[in-house]
C-alpha atoms as a PDB file:
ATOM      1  CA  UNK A   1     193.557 110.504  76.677  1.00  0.00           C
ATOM      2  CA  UNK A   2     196.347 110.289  79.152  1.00  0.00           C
ATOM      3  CA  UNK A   3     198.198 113.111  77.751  1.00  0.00           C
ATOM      4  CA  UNK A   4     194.759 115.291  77.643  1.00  0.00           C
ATOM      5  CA  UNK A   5     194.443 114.958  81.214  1.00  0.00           C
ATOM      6  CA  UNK A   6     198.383 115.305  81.820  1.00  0.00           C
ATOM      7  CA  UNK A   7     197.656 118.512  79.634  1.00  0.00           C
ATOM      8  CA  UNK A   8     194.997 119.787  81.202  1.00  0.00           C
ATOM      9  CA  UNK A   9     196.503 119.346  85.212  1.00  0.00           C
ATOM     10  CA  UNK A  10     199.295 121.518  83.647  1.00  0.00           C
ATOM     11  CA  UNK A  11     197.117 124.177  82.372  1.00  0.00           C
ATOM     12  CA  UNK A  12     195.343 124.585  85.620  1.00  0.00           C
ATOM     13  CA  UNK A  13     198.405 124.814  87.423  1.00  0.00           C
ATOM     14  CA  UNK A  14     199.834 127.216  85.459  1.00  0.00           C
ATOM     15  CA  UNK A  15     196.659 129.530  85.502  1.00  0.00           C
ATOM     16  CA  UNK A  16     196.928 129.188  89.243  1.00  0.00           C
ATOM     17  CA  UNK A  17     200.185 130.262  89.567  1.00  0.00           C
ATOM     18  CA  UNK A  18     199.870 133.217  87.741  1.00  0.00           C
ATOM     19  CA  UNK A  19     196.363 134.197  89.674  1.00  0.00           C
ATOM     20  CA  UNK A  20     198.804 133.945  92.830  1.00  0.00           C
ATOM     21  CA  UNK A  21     201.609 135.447  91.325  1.00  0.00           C
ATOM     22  CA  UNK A  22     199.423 138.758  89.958  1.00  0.00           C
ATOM     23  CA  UNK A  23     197.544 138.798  93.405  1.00  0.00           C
ATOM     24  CA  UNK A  24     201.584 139.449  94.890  1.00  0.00           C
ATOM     25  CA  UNK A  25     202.629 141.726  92.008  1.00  0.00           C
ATOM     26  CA  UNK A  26     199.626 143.940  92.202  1.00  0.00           C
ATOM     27  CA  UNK A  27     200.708 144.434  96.305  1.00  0.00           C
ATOM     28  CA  UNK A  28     203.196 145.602  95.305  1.00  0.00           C
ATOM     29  CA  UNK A  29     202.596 148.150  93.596  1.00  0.00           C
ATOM     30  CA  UNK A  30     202.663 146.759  89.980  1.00  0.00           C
ATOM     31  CA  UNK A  31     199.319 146.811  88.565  1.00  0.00           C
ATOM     32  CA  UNK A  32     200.071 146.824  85.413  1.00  0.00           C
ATOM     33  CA  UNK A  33     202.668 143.592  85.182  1.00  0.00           C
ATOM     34  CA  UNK A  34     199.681 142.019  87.323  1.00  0.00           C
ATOM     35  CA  UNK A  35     197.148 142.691  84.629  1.00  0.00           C
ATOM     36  CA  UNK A  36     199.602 141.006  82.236  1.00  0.00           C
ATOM     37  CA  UNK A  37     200.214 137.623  84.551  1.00  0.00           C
ATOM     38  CA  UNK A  38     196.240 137.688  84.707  1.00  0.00           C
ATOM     39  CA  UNK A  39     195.439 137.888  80.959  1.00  0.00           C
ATOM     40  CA  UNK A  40     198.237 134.881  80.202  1.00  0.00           C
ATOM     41  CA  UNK A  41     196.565 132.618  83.440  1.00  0.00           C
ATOM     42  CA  UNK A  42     193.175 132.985  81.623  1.00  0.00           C
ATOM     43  CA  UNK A  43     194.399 132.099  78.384  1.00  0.00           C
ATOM     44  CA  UNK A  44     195.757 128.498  80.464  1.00  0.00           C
ATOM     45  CA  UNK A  45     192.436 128.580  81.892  1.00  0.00           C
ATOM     46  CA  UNK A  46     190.969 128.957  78.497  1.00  0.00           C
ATOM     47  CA  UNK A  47     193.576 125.985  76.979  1.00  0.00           C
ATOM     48  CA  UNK A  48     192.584 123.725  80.031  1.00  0.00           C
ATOM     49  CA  UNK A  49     188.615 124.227  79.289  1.00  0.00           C
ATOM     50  CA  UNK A  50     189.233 123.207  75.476  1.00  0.00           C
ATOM     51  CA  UNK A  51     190.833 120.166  76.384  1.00  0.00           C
ATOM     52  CA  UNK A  52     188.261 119.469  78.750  1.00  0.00           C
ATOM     53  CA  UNK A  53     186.245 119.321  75.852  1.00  0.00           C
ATOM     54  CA  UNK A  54     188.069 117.091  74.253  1.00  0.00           C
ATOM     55  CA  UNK A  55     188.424 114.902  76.542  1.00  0.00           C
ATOM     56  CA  UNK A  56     184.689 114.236  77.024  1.00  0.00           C
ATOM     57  CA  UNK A  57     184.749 113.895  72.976  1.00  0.00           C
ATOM     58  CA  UNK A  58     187.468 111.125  73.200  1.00  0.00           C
ATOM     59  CA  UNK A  59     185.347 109.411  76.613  1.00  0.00           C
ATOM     60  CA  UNK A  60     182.080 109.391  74.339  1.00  0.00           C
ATOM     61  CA  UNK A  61     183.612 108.238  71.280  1.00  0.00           C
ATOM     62  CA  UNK A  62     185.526 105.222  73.502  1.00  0.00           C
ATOM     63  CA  UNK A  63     184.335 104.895  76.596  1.00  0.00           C
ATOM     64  CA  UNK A  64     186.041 101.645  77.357  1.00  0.00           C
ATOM     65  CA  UNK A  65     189.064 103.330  77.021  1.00  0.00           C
END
């Protein structure tokens, strides 16, 4: 479970970099590239959602552990 959560802090943090990162590219001029950054932060978003799921799977299944 530890590494699900690990997992899932990285995926958000990655998402929101690339949010913050397209917001600059796109002020500058480079819509495109910025569309780009935003479809790969949604597909961490996505990754980090699935392993929510899983981790409420694994908390039902034990949840003393």
């Amino acid at each position: 479970m530890d590494l699900t959560i690990e997992g899932i802090i990285k995926d958000e943090g990655y998402a929101r970099e690339l949010a913050e990162a397209a917001y600059w590219t796109e002020q500058d001029g480079h819509r495109a590239i910025a569309e780009d950054m935003r479809h790969v932060g949604r597909q961490y978003r996505i990754r980090g959602m699935k392993k929510r799921a899983r981790l409420a799977l694994l908390q039902r299944a034990y949840p003393d552990g």
